[in-house]
C-alpha atoms as a PDB file:
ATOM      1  CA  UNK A   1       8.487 -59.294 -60.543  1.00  0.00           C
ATOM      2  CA  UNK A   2       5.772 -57.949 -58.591  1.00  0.00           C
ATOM      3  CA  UNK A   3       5.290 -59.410 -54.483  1.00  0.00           C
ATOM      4  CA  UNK A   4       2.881 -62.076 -54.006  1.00  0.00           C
ATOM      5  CA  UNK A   5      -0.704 -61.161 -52.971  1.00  0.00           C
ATOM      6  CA  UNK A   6      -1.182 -60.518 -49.407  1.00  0.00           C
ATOM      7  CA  UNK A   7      -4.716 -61.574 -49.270  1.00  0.00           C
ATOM      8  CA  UNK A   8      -5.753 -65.432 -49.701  1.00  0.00           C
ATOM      9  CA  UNK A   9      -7.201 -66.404 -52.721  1.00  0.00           C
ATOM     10  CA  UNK A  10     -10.945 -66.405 -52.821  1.00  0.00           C
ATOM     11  CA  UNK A  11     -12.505 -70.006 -51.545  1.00  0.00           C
ATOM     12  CA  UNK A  12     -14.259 -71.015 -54.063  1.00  0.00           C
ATOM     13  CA  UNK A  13     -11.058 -70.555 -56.266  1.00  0.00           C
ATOM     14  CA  UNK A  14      -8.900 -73.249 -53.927  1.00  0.00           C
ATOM     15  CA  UNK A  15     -11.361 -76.338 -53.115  1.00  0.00           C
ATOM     16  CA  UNK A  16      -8.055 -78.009 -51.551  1.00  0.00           C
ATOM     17  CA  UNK A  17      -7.289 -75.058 -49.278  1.00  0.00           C
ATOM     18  CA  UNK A  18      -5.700 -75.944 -45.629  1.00  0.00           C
ATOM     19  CA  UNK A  19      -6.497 -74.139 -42.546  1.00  0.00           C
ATOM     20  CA  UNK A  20      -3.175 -73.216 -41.158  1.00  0.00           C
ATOM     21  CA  UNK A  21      -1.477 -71.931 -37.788  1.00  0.00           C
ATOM     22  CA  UNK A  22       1.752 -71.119 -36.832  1.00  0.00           C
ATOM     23  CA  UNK A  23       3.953 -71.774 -34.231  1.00  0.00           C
ATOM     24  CA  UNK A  24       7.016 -69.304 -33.543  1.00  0.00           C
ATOM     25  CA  UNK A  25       5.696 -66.499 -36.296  1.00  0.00           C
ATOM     26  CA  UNK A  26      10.027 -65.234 -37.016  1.00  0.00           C
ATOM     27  CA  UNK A  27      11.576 -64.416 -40.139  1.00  0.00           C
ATOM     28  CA  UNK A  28      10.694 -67.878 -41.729  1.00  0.00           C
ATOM     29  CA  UNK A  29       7.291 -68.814 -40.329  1.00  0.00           C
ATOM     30  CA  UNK A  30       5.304 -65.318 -40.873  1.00  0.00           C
ATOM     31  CA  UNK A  31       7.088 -64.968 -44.329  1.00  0.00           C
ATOM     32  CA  UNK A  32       5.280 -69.013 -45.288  1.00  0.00           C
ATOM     33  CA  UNK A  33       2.587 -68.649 -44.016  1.00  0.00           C
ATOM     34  CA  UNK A  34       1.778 -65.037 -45.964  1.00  0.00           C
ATOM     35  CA  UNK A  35       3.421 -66.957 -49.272  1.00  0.00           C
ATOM     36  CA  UNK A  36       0.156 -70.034 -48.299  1.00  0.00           C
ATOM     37  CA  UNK A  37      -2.155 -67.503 -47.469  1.00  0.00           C
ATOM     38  CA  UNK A  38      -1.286 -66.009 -50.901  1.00  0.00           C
ATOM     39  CA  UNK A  39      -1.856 -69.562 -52.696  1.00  0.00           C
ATOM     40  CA  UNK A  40      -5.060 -69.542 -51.286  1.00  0.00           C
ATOM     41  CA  UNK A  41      -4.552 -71.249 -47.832  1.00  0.00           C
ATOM     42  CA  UNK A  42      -6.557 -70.383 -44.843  1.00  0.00           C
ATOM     43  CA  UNK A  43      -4.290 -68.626 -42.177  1.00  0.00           C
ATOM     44  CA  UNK A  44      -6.403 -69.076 -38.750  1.00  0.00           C
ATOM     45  CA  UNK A  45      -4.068 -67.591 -36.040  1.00  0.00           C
ATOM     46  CA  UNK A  46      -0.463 -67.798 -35.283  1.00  0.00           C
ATOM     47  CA  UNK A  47       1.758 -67.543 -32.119  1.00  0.00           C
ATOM     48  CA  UNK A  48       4.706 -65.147 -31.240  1.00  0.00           C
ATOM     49  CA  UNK A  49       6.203 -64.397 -28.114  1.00  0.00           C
ATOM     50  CA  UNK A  50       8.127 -61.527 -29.342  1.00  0.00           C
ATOM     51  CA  UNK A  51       7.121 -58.174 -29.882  1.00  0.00           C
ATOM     52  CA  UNK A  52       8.802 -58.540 -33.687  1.00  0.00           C
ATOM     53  CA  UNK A  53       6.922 -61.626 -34.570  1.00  0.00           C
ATOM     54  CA  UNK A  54       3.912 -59.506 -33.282  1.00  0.00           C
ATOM     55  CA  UNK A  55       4.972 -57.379 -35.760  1.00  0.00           C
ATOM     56  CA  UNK A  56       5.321 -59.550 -38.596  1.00  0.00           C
ATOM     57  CA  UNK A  57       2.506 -61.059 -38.052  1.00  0.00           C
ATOM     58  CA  UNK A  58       0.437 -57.826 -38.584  1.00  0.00           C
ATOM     59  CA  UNK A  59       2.815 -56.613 -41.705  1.00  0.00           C
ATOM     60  CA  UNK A  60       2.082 -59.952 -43.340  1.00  0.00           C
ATOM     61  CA  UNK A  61      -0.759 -61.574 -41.855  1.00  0.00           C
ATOM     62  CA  UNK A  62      -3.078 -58.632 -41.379  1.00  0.00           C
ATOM     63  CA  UNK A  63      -5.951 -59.778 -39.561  1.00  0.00           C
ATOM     64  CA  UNK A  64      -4.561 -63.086 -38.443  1.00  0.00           C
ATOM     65  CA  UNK A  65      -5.374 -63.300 -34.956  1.00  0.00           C
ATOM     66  CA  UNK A  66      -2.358 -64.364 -32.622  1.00  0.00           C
ATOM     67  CA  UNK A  67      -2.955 -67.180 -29.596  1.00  0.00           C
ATOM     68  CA  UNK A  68      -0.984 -69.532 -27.716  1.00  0.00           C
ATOM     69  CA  UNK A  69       0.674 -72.422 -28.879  1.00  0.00           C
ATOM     70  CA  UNK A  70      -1.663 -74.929 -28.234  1.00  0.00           C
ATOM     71  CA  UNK A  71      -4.545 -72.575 -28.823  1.00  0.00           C
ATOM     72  CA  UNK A  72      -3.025 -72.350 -32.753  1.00  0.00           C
ATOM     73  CA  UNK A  73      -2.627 -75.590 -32.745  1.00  0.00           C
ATOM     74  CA  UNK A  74      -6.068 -76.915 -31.792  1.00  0.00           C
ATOM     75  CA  UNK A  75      -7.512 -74.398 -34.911  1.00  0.00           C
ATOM     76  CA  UNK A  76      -5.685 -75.660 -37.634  1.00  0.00           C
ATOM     77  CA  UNK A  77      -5.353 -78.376 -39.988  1.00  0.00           C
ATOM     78  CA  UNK A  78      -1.638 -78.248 -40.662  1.00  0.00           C
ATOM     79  CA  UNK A  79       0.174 -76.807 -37.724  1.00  0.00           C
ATOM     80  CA  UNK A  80       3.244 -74.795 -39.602  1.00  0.00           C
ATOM     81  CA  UNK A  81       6.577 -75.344 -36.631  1.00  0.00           C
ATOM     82  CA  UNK A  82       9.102 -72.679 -37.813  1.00  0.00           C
ATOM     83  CA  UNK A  83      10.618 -72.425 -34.140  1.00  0.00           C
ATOM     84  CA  UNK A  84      14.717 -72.790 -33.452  1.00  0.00           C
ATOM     85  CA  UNK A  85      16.375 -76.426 -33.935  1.00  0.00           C
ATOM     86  CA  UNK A  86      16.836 -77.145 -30.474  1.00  0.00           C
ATOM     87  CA  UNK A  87      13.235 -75.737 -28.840  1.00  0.00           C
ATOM     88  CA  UNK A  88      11.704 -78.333 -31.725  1.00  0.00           C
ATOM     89  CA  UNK A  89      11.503 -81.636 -29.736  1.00  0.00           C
ATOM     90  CA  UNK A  90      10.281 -79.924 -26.696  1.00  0.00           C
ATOM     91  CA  UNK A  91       7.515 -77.553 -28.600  1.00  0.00           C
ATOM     92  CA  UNK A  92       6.223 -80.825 -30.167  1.00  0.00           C
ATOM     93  CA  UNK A  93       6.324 -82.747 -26.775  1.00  0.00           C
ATOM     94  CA  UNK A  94       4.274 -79.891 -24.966  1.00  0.00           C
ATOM     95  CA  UNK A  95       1.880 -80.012 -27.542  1.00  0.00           C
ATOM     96  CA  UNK A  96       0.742 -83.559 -28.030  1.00  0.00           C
ATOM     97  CA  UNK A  97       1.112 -84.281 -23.975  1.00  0.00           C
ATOM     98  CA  UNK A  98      -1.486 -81.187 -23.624  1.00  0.00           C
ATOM     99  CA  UNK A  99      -3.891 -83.040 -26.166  1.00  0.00           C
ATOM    100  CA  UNK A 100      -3.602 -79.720 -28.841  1.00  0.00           C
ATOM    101  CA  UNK A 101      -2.305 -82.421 -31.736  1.00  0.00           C
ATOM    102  CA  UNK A 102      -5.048 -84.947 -33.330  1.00  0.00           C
ATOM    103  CA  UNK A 103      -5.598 -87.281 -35.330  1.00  0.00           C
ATOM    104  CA  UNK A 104      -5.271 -86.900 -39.357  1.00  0.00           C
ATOM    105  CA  UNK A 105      -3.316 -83.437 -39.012  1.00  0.00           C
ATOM    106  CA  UNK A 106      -0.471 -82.238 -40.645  1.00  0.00           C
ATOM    107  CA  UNK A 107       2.288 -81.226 -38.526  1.00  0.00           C
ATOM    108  CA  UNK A 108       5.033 -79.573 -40.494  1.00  0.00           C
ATOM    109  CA  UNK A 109       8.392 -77.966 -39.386  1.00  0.00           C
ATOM    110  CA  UNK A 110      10.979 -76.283 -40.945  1.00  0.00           C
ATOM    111  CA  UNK A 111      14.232 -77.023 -39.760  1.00  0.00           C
ATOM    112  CA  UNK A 112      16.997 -78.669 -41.944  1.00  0.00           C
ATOM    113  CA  UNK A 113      18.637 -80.660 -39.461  1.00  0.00           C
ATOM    114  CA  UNK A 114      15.856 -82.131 -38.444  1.00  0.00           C
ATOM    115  CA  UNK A 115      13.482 -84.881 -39.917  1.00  0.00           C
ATOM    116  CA  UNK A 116      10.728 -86.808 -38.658  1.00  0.00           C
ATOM    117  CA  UNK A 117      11.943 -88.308 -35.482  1.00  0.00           C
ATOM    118  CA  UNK A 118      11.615 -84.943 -33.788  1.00  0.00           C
ATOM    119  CA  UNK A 119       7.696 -84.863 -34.659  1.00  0.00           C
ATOM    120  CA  UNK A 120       7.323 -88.675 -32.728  1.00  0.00           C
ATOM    121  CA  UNK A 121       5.466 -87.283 -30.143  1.00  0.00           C
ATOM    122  CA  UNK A 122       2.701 -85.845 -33.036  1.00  0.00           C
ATOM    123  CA  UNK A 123       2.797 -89.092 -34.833  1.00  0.00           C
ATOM    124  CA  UNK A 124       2.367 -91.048 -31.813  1.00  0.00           C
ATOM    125  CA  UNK A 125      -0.816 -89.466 -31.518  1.00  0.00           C
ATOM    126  CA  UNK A 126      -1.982 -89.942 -35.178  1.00  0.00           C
ATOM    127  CA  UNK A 127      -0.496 -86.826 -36.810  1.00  0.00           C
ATOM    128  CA  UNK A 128       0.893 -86.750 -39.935  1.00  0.00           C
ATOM    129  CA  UNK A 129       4.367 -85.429 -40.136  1.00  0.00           C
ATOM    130  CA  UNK A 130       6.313 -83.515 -42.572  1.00  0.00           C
ATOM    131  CA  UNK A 131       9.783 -81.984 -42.812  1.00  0.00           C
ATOM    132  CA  UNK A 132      10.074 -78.852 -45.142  1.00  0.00           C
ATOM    133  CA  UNK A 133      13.437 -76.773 -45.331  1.00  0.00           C
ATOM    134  CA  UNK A 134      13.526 -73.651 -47.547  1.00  0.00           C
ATOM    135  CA  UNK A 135      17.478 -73.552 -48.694  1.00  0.00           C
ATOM    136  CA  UNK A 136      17.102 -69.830 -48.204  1.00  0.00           C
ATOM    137  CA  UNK A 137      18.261 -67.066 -45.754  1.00  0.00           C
ATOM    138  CA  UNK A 138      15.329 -64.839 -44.776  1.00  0.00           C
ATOM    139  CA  UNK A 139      15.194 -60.789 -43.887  1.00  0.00           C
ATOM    140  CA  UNK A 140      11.073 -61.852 -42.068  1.00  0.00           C
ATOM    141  CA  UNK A 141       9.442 -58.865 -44.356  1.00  0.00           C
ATOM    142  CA  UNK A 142       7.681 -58.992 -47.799  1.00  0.00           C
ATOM    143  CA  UNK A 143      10.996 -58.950 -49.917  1.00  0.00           C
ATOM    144  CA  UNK A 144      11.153 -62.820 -48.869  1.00  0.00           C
ATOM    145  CA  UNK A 145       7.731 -63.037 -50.730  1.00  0.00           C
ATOM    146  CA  UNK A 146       9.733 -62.663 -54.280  1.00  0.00           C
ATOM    147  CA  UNK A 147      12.711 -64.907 -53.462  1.00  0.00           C
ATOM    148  CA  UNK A 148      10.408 -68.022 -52.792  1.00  0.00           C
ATOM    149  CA  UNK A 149      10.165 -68.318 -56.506  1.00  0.00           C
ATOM    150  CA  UNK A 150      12.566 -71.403 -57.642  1.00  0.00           C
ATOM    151  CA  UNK A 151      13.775 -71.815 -53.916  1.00  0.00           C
ATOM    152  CA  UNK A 152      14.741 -75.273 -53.084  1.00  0.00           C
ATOM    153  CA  UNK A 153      12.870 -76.931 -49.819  1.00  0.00           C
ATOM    154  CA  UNK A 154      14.501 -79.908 -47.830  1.00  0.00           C
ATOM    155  CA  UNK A 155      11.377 -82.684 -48.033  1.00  0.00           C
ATOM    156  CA  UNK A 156      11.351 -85.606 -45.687  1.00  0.00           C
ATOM    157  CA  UNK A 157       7.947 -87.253 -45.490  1.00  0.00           C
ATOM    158  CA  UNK A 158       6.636 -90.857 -45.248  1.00  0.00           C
ATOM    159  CA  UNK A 159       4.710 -92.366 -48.788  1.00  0.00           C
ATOM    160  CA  UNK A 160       1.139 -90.969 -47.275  1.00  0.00           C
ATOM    161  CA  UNK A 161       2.516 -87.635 -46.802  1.00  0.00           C
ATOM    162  CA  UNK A 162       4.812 -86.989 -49.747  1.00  0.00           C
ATOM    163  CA  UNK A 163       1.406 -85.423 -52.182  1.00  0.00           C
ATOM    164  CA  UNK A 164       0.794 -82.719 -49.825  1.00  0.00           C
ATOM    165  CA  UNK A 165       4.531 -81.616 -49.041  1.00  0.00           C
ATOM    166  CA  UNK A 166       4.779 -81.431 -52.659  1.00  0.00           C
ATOM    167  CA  UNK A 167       1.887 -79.860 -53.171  1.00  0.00           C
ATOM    168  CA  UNK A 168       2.908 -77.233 -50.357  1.00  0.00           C
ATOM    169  CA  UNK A 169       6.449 -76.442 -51.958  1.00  0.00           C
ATOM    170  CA  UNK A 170       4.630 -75.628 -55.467  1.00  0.00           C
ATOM    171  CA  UNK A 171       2.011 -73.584 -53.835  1.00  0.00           C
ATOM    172  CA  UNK A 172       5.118 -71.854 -52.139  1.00  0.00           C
ATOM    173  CA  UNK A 173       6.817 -71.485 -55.703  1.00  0.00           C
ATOM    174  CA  UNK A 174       9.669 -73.877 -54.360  1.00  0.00           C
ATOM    175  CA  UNK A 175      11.470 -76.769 -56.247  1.00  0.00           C
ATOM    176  CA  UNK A 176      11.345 -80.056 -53.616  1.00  0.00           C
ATOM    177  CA  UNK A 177      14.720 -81.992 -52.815  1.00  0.00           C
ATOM    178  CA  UNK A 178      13.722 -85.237 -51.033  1.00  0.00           C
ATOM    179  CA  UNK A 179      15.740 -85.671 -48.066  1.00  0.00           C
ATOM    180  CA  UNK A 180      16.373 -88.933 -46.588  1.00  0.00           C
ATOM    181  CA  UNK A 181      15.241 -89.290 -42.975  1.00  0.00           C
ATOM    182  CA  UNK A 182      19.351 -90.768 -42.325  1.00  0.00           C
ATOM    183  CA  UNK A 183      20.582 -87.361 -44.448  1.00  0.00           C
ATOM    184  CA  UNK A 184      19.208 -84.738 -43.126  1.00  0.00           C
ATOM    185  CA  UNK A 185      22.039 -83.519 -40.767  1.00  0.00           C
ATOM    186  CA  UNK A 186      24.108 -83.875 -43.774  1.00  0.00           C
ATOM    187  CA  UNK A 187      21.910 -81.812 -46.302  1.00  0.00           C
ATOM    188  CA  UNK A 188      21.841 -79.088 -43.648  1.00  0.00           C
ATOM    189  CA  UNK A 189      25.634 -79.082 -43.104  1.00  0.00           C
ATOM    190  CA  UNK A 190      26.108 -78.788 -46.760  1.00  0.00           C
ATOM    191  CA  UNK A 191      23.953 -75.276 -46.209  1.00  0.00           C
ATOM    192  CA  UNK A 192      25.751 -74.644 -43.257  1.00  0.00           C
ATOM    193  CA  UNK A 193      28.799 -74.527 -44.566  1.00  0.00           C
ATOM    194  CA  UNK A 194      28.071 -73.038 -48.081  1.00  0.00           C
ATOM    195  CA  UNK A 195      25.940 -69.627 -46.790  1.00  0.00           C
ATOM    196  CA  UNK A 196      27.014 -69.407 -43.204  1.00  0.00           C
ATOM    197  CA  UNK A 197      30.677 -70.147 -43.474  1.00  0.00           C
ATOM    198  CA  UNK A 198      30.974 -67.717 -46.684  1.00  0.00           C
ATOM    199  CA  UNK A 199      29.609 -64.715 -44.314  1.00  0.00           C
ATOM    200  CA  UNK A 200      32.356 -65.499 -41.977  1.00  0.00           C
ATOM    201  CA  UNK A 201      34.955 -65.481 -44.525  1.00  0.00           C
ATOM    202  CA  UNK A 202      33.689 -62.547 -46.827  1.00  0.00           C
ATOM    203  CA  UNK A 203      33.873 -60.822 -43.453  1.00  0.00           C
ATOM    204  CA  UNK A 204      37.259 -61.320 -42.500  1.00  0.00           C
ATOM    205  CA  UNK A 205      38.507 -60.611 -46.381  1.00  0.00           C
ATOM    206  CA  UNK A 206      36.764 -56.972 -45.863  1.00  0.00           C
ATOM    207  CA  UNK A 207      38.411 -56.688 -42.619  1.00  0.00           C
ATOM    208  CA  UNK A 208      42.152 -57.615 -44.370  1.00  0.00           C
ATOM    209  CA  UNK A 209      41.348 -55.219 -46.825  1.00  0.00           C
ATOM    210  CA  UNK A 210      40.155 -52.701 -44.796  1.00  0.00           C
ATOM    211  CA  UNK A 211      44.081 -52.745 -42.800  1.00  0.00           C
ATOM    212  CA  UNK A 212      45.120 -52.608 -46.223  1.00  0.00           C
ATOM    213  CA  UNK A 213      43.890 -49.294 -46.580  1.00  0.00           C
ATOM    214  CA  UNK A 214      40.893 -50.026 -48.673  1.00  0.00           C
ATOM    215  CA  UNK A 215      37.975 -47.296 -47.663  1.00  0.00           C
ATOM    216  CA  UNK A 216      35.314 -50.032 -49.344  1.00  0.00           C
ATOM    217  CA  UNK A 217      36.293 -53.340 -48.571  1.00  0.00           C
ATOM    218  CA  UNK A 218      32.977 -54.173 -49.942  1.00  0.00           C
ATOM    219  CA  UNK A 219      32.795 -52.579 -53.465  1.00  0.00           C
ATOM    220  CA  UNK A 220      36.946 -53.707 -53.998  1.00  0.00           C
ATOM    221  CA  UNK A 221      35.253 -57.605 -53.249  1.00  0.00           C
ATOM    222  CA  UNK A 222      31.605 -57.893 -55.301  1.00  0.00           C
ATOM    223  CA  UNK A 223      32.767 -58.097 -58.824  1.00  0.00           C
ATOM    224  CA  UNK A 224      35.999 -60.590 -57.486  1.00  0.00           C
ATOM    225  CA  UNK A 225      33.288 -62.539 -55.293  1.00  0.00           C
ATOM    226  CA  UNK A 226      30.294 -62.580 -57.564  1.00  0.00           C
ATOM    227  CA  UNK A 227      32.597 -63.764 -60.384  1.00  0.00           C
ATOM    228  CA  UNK A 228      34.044 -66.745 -58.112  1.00  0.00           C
ATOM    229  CA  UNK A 229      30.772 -67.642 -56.778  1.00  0.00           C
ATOM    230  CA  UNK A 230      29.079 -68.265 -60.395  1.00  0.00           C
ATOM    231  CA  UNK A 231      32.324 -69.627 -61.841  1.00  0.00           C
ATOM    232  CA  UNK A 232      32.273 -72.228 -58.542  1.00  0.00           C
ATOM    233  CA  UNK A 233      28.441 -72.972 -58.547  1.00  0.00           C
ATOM    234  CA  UNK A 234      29.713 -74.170 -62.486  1.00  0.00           C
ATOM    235  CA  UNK A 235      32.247 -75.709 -62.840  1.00  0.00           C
ATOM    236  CA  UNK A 236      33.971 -76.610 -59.084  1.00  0.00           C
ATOM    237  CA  UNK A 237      37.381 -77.200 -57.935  1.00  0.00           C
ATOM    238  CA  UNK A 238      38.117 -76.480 -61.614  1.00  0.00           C
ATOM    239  CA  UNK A 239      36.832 -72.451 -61.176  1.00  0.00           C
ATOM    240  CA  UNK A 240      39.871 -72.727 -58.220  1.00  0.00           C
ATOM    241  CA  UNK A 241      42.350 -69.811 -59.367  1.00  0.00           C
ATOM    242  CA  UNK A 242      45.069 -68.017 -57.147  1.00  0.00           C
ATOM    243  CA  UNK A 243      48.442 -68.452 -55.755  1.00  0.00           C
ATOM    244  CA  UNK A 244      47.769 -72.039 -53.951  1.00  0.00           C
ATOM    245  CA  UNK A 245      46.792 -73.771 -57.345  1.00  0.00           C
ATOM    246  CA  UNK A 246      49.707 -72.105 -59.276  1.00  0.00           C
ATOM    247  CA  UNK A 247      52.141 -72.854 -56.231  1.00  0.00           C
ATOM    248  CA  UNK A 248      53.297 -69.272 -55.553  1.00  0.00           C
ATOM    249  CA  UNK A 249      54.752 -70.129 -52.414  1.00  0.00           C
ATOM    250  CA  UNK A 250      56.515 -66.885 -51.851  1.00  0.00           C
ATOM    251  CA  UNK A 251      52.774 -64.958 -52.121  1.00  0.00           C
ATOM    252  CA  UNK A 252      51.346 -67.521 -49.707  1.00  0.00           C
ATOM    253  CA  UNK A 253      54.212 -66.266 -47.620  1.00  0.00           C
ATOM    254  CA  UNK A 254      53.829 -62.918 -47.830  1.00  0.00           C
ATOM    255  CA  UNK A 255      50.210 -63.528 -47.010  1.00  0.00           C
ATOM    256  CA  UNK A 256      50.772 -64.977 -44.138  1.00  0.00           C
ATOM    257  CA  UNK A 257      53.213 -62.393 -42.849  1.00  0.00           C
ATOM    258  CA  UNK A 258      50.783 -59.387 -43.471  1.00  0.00           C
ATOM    259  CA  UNK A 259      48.093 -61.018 -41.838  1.00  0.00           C
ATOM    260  CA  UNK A 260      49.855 -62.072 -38.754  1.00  0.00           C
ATOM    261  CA  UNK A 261      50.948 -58.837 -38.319  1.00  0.00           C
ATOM    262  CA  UNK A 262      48.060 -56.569 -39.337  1.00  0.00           C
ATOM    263  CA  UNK A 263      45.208 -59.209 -38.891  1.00  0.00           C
ATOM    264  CA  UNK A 264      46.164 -61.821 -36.777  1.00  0.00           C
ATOM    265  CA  UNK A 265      42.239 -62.852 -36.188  1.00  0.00           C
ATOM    266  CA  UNK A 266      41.785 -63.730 -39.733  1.00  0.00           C
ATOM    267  CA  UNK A 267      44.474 -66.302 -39.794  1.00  0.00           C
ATOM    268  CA  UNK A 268      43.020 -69.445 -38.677  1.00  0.00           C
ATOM    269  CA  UNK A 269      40.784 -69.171 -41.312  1.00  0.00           C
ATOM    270  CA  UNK A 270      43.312 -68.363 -43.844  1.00  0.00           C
ATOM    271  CA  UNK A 271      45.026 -71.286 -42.668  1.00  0.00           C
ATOM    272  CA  UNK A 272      42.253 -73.909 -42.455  1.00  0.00           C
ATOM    273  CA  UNK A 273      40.909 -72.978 -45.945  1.00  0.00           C
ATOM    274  CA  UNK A 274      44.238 -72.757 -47.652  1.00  0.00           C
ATOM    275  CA  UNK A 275      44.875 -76.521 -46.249  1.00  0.00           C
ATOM    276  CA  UNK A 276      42.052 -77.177 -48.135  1.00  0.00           C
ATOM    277  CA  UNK A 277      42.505 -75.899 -51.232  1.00  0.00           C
ATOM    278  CA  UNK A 278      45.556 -77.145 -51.044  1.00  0.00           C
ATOM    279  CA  UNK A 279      44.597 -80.772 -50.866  1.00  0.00           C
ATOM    280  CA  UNK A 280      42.083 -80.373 -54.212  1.00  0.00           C
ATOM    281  CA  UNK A 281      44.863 -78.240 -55.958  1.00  0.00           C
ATOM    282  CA  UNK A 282      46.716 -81.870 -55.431  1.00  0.00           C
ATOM    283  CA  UNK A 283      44.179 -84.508 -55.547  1.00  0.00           C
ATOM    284  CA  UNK A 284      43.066 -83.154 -58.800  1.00  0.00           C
ATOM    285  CA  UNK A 285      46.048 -82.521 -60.690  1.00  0.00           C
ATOM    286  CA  UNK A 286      47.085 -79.283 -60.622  1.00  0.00           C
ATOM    287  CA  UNK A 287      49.631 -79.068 -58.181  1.00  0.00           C
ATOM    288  CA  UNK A 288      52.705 -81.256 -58.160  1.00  0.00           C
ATOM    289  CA  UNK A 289      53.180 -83.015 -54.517  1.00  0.00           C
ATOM    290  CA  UNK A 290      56.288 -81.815 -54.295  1.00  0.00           C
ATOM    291  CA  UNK A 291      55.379 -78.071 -54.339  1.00  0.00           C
ATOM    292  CA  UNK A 292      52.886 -78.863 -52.486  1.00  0.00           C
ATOM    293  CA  UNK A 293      55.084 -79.909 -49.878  1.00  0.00           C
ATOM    294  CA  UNK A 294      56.582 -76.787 -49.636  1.00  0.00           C
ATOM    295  CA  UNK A 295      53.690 -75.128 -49.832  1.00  0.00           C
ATOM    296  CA  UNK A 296      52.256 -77.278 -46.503  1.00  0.00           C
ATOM    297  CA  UNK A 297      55.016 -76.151 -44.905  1.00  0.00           C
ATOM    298  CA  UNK A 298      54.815 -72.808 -44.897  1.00  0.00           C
ATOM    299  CA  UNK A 299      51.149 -72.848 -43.723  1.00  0.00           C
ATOM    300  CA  UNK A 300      52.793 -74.911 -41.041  1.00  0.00           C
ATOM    301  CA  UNK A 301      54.989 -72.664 -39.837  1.00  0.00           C
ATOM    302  CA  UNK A 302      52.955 -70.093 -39.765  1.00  0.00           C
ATOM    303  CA  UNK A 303      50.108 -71.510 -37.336  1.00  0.00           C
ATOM    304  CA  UNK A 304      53.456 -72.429 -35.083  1.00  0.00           C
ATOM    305  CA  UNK A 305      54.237 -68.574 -35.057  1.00  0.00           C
ATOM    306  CA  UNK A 306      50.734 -67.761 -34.295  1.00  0.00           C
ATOM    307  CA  UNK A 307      50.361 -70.329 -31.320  1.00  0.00           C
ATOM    308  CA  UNK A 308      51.176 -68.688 -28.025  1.00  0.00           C
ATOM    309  CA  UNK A 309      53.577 -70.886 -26.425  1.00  0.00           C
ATOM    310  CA  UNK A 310      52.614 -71.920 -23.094  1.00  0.00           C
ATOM    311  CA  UNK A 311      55.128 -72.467 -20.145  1.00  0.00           C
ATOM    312  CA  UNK A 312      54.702 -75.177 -17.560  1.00  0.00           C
ATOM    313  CA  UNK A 313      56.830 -76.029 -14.079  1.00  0.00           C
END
């Protein structure tokens, strides 16, 4: 698959082309707006503080000129806000107090927590809001270009607005997911915890097998990882396989011993996800409550051992 165009469609090819801005040009907003530019969108200027969204903005906006804030937003027709979760509300608020929102344009973030009470200050002033979300980690460099093709995007828009999101996720090669306004927390912690937590816990499996002895924690993990990951996207609890689901309680244990004393740091997670599995091993079937019991208690008495008893007079 080749990489998107980095020059916009000619104008007379797109009759329904936006002129667009951007506020906080990072890893997601430089890499959207060069994927709209691409569709045949009009890119007028875009705003980074740092010097590497300076630099993104001239690998994949080449000749977009950068401006402040409210300067981008007075040029465009749909302001693009791809700035942190909790600057949001307070970028928004600057902007429509300081008059650079109006009437009739399309303000449009991309954060998945959020949904369209953090843009009240733009619709208070006649703006139309959007939420957009791309379910998708980005590197902020032209290899993001390729992996926008089938990526799902986090929608929350009133009935007026729902056309043009759409419209905005196809030109992005995205699949839309309406979010409901009361949801959106929850669709985001569902991410969260998928991509974010499975770093976290890949990382501390390399670093168990790494006091193990292993010299590539890495390359002894991919073909065990990418095997569980398709067989859980498939089929759920049911792809569950390992010593918890068959009730090995003596493995668990010896688990538990070789962490605690080679990698202590690793063992609240052990703990907290082995509790869990534990619970769907029972709850669907596969694990007899009495085993289970045992099982429970082991993990018990194990998070007891690793507590540091504290001493009071």
């Amino acid at each position: 698959m080749s990489h998107l165009p980095s020059t916009p469609v000619p104008a007379d090819h797109r009759t329904d082309r936006l002129r667009i801005g951007v506020v906080g040009a990072g890893r997601v907003g430089a890499v959207l707006a060069s994927a709209l530019r691409a569709a045949g969108h009009e890119v007028v200027a875009a705003a980074g503080e740092s010097d590497a969204s300076r630099r993104r903005i001239a690998d994949l906006l080449p000749g977009v000129p950068g401006g402040k804030p409210s300067a981008v937003a007075r040029a465009c027709d749909l302001l693009l806000l791809t700035v942190p979760d909790d600057m949001l509300g307070n970028v928004v608020r600057v902007l429509a107090d300081s008059g650079a929102l109006r009437e009739g344009q399309y303000v449009v973030h991309t954060s998945g927590r959020h949904g369209l009470s953090v843009l009240a200050p733009a619709t208070a002033v006649g703006a139309r809001p959007i939420a957009l979300h791309p379910a998708m980690t980005f590197t902020g460099t032209s290899v993001d270009l390729e992996r926008l093709a089938g990526c799902v995007f986090g929608l929350t828009a009133e009935p007026e607005e729902r056309e043009l999101a759409a419209r905005l996720v196809s030109d992005l090669g995205g699949r839309s997911l309406w979010v409901p306004e009361t949801r959106r927390a929850l669709y985001h912690a569902g991410l969260a915890h998928g991509a974010n937590h499975l770093v976290t816990l890949v990382t501390e499996a390399m670093e168990i097998l790494a006091a193990a002895g292993a010299d590539d924690p890495a390359a002894t993990l991919r073909p065990l990882l990418t095997a569980a990951l398709d067989n859980a996207l498939e089929h759920g609890d049911a792809a569950l396989t390992g010593p918890i689901v068959r009730g090995d309680v003596g493995t668990v244990q010896a688990h538990l011993d070789g962490i605690l004393a080679e990698a202590p740091t690793t063992l609240p997670t052990y703990l907290a996800l082995a509790r869990a599995t534990l619970s769907r091993a029972v709850t669907d079937g596969r694990l007899l409550p009495i085993r289970a019991l045992k099982m429970s208690e082991v993990l018990d008495e194990a998070a007891a051992a690793a507590t540091p008893v504290r001493w009071t007079t």
